[in-house]
PDB file of N, CA and C in Angstrom:
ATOM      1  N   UNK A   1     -43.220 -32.854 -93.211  1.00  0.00           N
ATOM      2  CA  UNK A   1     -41.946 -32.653 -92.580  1.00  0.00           C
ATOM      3  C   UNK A   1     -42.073 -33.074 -91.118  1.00  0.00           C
ATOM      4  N   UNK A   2     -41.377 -34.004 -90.826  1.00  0.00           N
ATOM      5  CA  UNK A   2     -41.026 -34.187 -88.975  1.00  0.00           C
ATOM      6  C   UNK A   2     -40.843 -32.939 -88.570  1.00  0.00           C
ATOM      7  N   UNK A   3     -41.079 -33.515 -87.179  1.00  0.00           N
ATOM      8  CA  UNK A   3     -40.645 -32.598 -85.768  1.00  0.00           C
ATOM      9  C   UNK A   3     -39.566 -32.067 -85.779  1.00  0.00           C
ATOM     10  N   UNK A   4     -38.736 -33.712 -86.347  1.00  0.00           N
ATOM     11  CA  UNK A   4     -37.232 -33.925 -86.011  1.00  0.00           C
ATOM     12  C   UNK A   4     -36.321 -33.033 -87.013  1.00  0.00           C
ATOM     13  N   UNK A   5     -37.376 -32.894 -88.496  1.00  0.00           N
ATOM     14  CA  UNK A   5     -36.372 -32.242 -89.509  1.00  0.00           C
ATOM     15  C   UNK A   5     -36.617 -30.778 -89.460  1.00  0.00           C
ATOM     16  N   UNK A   6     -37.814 -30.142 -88.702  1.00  0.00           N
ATOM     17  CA  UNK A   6     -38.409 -28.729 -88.880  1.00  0.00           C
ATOM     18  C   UNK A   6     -37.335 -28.243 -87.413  1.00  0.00           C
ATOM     19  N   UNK A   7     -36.879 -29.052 -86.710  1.00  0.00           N
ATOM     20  CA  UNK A   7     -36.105 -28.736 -85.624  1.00  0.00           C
ATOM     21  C   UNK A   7     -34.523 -28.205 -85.776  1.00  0.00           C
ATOM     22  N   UNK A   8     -34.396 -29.131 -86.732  1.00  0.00           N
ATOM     23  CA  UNK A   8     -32.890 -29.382 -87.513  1.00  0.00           C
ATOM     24  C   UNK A   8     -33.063 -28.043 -87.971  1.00  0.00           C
ATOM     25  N   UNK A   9     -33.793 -27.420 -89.152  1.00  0.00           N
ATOM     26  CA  UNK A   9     -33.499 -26.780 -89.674  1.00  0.00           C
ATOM     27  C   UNK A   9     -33.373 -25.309 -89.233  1.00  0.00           C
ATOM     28  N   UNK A  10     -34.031 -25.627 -88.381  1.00  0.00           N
ATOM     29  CA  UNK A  10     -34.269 -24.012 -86.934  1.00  0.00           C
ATOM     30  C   UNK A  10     -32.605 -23.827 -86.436  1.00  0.00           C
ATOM     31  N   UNK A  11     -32.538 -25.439 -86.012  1.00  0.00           N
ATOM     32  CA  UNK A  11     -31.352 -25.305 -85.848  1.00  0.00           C
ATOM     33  C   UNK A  11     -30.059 -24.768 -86.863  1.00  0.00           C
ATOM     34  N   UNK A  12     -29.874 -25.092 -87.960  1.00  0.00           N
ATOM     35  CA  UNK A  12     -29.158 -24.756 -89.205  1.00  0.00           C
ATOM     36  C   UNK A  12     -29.100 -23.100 -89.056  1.00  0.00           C
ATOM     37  N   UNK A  13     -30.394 -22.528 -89.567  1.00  0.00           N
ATOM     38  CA  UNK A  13     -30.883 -21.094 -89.425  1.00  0.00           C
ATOM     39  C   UNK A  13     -30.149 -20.519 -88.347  1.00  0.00           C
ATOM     40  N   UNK A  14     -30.206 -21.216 -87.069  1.00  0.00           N
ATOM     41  CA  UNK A  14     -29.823 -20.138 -86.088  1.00  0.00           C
ATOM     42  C   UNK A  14     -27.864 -20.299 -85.969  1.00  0.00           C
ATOM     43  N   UNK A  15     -27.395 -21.198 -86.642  1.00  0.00           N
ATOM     44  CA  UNK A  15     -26.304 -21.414 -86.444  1.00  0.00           C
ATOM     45  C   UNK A  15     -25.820 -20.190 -88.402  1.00  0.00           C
ATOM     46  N   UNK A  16     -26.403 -20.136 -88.956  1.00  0.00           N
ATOM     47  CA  UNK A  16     -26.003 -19.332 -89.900  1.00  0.00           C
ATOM     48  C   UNK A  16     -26.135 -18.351 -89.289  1.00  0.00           C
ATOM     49  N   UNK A  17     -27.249 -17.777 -88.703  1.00  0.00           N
ATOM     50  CA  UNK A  17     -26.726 -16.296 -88.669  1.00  0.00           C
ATOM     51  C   UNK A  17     -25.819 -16.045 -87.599  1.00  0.00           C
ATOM     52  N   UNK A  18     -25.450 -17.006 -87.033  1.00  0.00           N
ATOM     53  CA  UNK A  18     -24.078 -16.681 -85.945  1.00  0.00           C
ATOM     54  C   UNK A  18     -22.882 -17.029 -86.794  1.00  0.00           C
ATOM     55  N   UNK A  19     -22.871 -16.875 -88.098  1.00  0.00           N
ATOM     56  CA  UNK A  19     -22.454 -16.902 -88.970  1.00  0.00           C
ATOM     57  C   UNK A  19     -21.210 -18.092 -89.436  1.00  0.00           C
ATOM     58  N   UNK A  20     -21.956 -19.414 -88.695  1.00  0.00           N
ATOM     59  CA  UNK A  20     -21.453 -20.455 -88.932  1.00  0.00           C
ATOM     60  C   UNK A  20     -21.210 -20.863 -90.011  1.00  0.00           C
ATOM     61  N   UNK A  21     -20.664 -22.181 -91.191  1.00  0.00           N
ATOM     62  CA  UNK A  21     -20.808 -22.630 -91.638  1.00  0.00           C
ATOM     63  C   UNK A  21     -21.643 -23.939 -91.416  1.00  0.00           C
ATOM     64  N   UNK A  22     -22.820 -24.448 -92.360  1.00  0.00           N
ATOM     65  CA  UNK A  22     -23.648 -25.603 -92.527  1.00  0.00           C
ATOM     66  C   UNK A  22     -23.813 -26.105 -93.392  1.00  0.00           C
ATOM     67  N   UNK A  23     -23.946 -27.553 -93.446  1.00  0.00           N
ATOM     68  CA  UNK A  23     -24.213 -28.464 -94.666  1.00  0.00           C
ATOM     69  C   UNK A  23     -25.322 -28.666 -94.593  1.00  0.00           C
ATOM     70  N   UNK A  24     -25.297 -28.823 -95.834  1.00  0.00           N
ATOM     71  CA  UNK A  24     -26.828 -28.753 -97.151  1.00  0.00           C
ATOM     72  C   UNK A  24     -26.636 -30.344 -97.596  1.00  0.00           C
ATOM     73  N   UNK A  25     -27.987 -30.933 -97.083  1.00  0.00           N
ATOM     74  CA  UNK A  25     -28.187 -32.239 -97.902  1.00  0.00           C
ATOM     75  C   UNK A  25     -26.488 -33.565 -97.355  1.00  0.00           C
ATOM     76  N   UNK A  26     -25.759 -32.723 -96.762  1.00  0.00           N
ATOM     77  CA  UNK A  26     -24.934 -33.722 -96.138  1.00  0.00           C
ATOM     78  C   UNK A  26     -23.357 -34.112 -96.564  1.00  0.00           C
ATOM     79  N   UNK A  27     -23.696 -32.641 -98.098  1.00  0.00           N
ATOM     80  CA  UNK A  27     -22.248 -32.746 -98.768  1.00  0.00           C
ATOM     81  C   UNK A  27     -21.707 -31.145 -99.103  1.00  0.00           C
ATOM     82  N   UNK A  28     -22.805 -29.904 -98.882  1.00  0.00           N
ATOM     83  CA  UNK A  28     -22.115 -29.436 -98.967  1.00  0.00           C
ATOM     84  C   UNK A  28     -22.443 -27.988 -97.863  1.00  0.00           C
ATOM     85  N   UNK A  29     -21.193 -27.044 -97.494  1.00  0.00           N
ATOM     86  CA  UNK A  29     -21.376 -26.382 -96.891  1.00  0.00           C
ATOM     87  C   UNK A  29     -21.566 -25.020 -97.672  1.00  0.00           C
ATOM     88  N   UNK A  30     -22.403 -23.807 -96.985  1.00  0.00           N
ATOM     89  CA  UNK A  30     -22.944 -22.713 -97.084  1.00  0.00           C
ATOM     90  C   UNK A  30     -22.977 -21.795 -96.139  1.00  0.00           C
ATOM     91  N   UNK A  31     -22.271 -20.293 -96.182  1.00  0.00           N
ATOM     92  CA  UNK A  31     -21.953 -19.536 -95.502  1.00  0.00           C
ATOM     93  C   UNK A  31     -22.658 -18.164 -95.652  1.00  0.00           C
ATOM     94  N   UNK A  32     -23.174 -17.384 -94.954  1.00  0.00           N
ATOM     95  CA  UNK A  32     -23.616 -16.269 -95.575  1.00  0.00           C
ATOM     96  C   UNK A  32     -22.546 -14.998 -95.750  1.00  0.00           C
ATOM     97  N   UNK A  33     -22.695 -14.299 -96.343  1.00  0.00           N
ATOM     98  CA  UNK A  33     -22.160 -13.522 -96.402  1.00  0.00           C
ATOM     99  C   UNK A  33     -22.700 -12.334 -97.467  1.00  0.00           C
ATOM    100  N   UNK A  34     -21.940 -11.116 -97.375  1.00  0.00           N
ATOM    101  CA  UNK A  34     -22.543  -9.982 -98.137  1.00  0.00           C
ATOM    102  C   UNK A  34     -21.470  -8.629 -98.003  1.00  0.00           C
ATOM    103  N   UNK A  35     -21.207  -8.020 -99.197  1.00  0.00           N
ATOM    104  CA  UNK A  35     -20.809  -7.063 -99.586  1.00  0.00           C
ATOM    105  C   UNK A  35     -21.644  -6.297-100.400  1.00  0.00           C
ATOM    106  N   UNK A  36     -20.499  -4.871 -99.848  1.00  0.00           N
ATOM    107  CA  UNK A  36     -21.456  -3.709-100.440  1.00  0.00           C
ATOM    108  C   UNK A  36     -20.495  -2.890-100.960  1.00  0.00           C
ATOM    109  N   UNK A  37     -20.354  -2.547-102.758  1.00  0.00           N
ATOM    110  CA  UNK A  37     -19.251  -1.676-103.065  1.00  0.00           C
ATOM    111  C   UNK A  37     -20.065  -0.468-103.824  1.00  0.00           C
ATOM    112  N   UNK A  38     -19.777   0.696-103.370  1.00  0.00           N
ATOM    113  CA  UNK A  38     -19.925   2.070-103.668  1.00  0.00           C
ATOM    114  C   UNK A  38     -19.084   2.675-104.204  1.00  0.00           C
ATOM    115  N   UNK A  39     -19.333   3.162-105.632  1.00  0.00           N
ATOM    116  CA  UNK A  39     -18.205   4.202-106.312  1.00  0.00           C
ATOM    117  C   UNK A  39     -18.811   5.311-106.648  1.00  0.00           C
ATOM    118  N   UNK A  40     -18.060   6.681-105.701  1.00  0.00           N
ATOM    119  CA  UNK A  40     -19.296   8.065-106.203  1.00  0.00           C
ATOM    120  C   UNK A  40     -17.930   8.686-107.449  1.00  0.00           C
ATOM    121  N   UNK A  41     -18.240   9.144-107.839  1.00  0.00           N
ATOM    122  CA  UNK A  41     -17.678  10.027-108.900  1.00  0.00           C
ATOM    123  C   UNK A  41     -18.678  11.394-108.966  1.00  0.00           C
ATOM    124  N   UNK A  42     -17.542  12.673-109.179  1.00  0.00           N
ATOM    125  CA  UNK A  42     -17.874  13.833-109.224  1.00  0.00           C
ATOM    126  C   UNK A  42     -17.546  14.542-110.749  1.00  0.00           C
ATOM    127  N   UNK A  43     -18.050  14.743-111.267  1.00  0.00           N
ATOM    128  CA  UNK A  43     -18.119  15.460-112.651  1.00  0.00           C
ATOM    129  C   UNK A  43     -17.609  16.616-112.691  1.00  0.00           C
ATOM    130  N   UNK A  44     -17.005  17.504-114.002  1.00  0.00           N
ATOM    131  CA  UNK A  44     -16.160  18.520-113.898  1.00  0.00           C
ATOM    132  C   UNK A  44     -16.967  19.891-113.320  1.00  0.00           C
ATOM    133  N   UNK A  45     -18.864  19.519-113.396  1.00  0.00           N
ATOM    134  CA  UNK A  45     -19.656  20.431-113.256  1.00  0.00           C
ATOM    135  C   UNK A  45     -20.269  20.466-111.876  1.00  0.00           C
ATOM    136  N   UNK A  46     -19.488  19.438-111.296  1.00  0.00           N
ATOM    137  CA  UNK A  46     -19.712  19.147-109.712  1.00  0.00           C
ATOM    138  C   UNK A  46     -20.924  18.196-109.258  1.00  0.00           C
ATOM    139  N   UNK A  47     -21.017  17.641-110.570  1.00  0.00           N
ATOM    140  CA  UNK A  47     -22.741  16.764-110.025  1.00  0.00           C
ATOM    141  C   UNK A  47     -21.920  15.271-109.558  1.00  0.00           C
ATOM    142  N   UNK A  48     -22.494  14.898-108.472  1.00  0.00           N
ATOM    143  CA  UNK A  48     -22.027  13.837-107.706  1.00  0.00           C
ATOM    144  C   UNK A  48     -22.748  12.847-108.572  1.00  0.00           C
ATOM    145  N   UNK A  49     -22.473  11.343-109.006  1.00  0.00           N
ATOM    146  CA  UNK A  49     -23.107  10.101-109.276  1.00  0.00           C
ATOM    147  C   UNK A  49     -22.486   9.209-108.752  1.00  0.00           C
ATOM    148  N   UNK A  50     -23.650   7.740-108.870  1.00  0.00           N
ATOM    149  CA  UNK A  50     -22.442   7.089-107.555  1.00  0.00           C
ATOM    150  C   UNK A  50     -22.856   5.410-108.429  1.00  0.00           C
ATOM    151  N   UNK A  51     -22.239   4.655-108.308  1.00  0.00           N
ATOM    152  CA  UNK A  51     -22.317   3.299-109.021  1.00  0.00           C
ATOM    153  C   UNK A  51     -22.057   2.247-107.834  1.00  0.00           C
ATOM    154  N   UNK A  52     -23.336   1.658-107.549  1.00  0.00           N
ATOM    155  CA  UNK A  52     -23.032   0.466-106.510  1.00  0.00           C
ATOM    156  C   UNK A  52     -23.438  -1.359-106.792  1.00  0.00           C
ATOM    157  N   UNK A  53     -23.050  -2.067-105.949  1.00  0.00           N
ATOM    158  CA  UNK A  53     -23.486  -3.415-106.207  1.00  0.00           C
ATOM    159  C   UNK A  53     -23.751  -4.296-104.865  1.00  0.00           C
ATOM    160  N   UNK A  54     -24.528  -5.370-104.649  1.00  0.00           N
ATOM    161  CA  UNK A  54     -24.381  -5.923-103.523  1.00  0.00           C
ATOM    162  C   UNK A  54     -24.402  -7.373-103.938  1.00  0.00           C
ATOM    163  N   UNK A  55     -23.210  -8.241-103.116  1.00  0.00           N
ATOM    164  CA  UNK A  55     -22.668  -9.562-103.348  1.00  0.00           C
ATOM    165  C   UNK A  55     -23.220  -9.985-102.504  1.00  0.00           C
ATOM    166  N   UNK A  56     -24.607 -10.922-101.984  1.00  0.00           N
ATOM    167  CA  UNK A  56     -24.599 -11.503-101.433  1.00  0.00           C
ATOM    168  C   UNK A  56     -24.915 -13.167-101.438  1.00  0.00           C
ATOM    169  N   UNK A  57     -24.385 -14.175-100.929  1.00  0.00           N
ATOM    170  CA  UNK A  57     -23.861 -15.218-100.904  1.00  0.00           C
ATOM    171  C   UNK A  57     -25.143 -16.208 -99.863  1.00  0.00           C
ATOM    172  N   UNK A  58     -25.852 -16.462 -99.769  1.00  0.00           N
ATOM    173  CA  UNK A  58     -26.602 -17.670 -98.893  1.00  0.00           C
ATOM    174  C   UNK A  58     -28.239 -16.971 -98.754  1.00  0.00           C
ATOM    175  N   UNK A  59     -28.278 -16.269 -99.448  1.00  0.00           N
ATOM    176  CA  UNK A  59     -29.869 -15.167 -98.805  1.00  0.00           C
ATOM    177  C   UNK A  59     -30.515 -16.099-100.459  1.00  0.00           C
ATOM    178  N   UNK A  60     -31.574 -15.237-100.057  1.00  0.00           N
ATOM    179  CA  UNK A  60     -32.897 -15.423-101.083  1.00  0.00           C
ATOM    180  C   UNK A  60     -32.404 -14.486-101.772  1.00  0.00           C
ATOM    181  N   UNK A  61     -33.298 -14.269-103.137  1.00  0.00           N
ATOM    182  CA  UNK A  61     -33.566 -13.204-104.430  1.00  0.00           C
ATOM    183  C   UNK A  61     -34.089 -12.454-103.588  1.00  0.00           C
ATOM    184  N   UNK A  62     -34.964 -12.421-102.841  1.00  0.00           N
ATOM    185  CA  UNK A  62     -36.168 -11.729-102.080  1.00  0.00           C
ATOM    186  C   UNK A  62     -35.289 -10.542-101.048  1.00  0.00           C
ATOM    187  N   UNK A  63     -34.294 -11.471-100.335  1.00  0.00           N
ATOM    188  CA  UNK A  63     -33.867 -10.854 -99.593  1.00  0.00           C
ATOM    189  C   UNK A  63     -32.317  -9.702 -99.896  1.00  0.00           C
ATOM    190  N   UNK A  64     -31.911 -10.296-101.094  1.00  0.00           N
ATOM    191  CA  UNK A  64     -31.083  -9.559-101.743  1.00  0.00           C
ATOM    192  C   UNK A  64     -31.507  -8.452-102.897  1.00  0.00           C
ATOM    193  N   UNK A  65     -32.698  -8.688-102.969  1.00  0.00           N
ATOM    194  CA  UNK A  65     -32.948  -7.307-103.801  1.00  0.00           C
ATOM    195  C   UNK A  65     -33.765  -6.390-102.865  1.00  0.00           C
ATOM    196  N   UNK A  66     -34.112  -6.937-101.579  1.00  0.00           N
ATOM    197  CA  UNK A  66     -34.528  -5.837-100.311  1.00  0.00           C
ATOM    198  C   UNK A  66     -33.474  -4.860-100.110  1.00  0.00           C
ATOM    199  N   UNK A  67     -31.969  -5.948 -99.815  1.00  0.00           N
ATOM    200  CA  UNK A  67     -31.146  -5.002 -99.552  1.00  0.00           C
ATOM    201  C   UNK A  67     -30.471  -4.427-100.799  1.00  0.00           C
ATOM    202  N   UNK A  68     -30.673  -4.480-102.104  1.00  0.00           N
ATOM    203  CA  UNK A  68     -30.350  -3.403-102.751  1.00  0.00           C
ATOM    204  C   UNK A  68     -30.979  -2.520-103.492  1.00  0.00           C
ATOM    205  N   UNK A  69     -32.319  -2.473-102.914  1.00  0.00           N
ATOM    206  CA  UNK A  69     -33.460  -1.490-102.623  1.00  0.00           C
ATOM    207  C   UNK A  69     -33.195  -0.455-101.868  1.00  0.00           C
ATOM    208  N   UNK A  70     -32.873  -0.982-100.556  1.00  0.00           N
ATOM    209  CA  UNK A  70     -32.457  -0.059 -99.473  1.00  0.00           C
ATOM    210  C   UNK A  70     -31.548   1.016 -99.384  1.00  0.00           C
ATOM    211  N   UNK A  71     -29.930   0.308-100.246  1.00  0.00           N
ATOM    212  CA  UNK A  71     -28.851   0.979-100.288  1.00  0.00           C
ATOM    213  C   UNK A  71     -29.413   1.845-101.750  1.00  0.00           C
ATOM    214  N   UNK A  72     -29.865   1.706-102.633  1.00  0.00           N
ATOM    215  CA  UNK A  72     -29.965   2.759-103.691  1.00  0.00           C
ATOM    216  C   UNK A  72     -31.264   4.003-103.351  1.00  0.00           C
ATOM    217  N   UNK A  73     -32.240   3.702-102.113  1.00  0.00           N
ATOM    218  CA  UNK A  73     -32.744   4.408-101.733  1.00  0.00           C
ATOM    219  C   UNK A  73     -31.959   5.552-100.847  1.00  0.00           C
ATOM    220  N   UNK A  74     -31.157   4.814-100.314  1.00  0.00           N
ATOM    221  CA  UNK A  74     -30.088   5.470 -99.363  1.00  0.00           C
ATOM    222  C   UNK A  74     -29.022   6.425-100.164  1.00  0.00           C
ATOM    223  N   UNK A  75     -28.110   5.747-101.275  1.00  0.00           N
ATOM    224  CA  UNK A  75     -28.025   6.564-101.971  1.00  0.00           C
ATOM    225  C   UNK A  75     -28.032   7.831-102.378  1.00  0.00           C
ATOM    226  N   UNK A  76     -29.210   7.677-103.240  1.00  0.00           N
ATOM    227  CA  UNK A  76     -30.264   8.948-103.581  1.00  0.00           C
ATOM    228  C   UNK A  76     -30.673   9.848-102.482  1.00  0.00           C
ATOM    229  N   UNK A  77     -30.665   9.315-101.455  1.00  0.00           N
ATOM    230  CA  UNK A  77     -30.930  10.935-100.440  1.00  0.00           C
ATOM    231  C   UNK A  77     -29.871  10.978-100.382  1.00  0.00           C
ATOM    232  N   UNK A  78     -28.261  10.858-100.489  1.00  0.00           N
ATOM    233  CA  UNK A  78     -27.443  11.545-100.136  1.00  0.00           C
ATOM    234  C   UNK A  78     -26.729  12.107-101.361  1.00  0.00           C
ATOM    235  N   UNK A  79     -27.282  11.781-102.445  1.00  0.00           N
ATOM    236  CA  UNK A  79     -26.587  12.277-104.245  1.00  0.00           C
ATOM    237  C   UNK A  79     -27.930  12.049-104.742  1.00  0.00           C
ATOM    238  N   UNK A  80     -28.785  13.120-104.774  1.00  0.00           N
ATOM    239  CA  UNK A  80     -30.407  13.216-105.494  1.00  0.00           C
ATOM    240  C   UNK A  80     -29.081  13.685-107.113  1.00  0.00           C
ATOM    241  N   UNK A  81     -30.580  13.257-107.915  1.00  0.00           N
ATOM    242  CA  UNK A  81     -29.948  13.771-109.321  1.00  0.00           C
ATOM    243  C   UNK A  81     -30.173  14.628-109.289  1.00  0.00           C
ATOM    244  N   UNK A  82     -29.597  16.000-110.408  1.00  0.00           N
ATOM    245  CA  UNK A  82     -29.569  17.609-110.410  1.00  0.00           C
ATOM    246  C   UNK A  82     -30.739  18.144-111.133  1.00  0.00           C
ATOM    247  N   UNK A  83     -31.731  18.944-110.473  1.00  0.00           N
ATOM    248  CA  UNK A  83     -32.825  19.578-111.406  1.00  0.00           C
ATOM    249  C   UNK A  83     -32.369  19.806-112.932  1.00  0.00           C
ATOM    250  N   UNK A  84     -33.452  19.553-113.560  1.00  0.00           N
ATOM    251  CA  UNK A  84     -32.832  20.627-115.092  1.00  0.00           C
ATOM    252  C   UNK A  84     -33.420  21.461-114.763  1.00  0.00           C
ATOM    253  N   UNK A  85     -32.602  22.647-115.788  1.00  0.00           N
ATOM    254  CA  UNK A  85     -32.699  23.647-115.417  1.00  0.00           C
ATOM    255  C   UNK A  85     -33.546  24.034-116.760  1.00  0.00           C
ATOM    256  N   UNK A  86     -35.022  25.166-116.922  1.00  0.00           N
ATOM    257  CA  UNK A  86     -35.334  25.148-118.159  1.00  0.00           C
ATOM    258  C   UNK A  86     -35.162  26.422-118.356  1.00  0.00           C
TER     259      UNK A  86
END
């Protein structure tokens, strides 16, 4: 890889996360982006559960299953599941 293309691409990088749009290969453009949807539901017995997902758009596998590592860790400390009771 050149100087010229390892430069470019620093460049690319730093213009995405200022959350530009950039072209790829010269035809097409790529934006990042990311959502996060949370649905808690409460049961008639009062146990909280919660159903989430994360959309994200220009990241790695790597970096999108970090962040939905994070949020289901996060989660869970705030709706732990309910002891059984024996």
């Amino acid at each position: 890889m050149s100087k010229e293309s390892v430069q470019a691409a620093i460049d690319n990088a730093d213009r995405v996360l200022a959350g530009e749009k950039i072209k790829v290969g010269g035809f097409m453009e790529i934006e990042k982006s990311h959502r996060y949807r949370i649905n808690v539901s409460t049961s008639v017995k009062g146990i909280k559960t919660y159903d989430c997902t994360c959309d994200f758009t220009g990241y790695t596998m790597e970096e999108t299953l970090e962040a939905s590592d994070l949020l289901v860790k996060e989660l869970d400390g705030r709706y732990p599941a309910p002891k059984e009771e024996k």
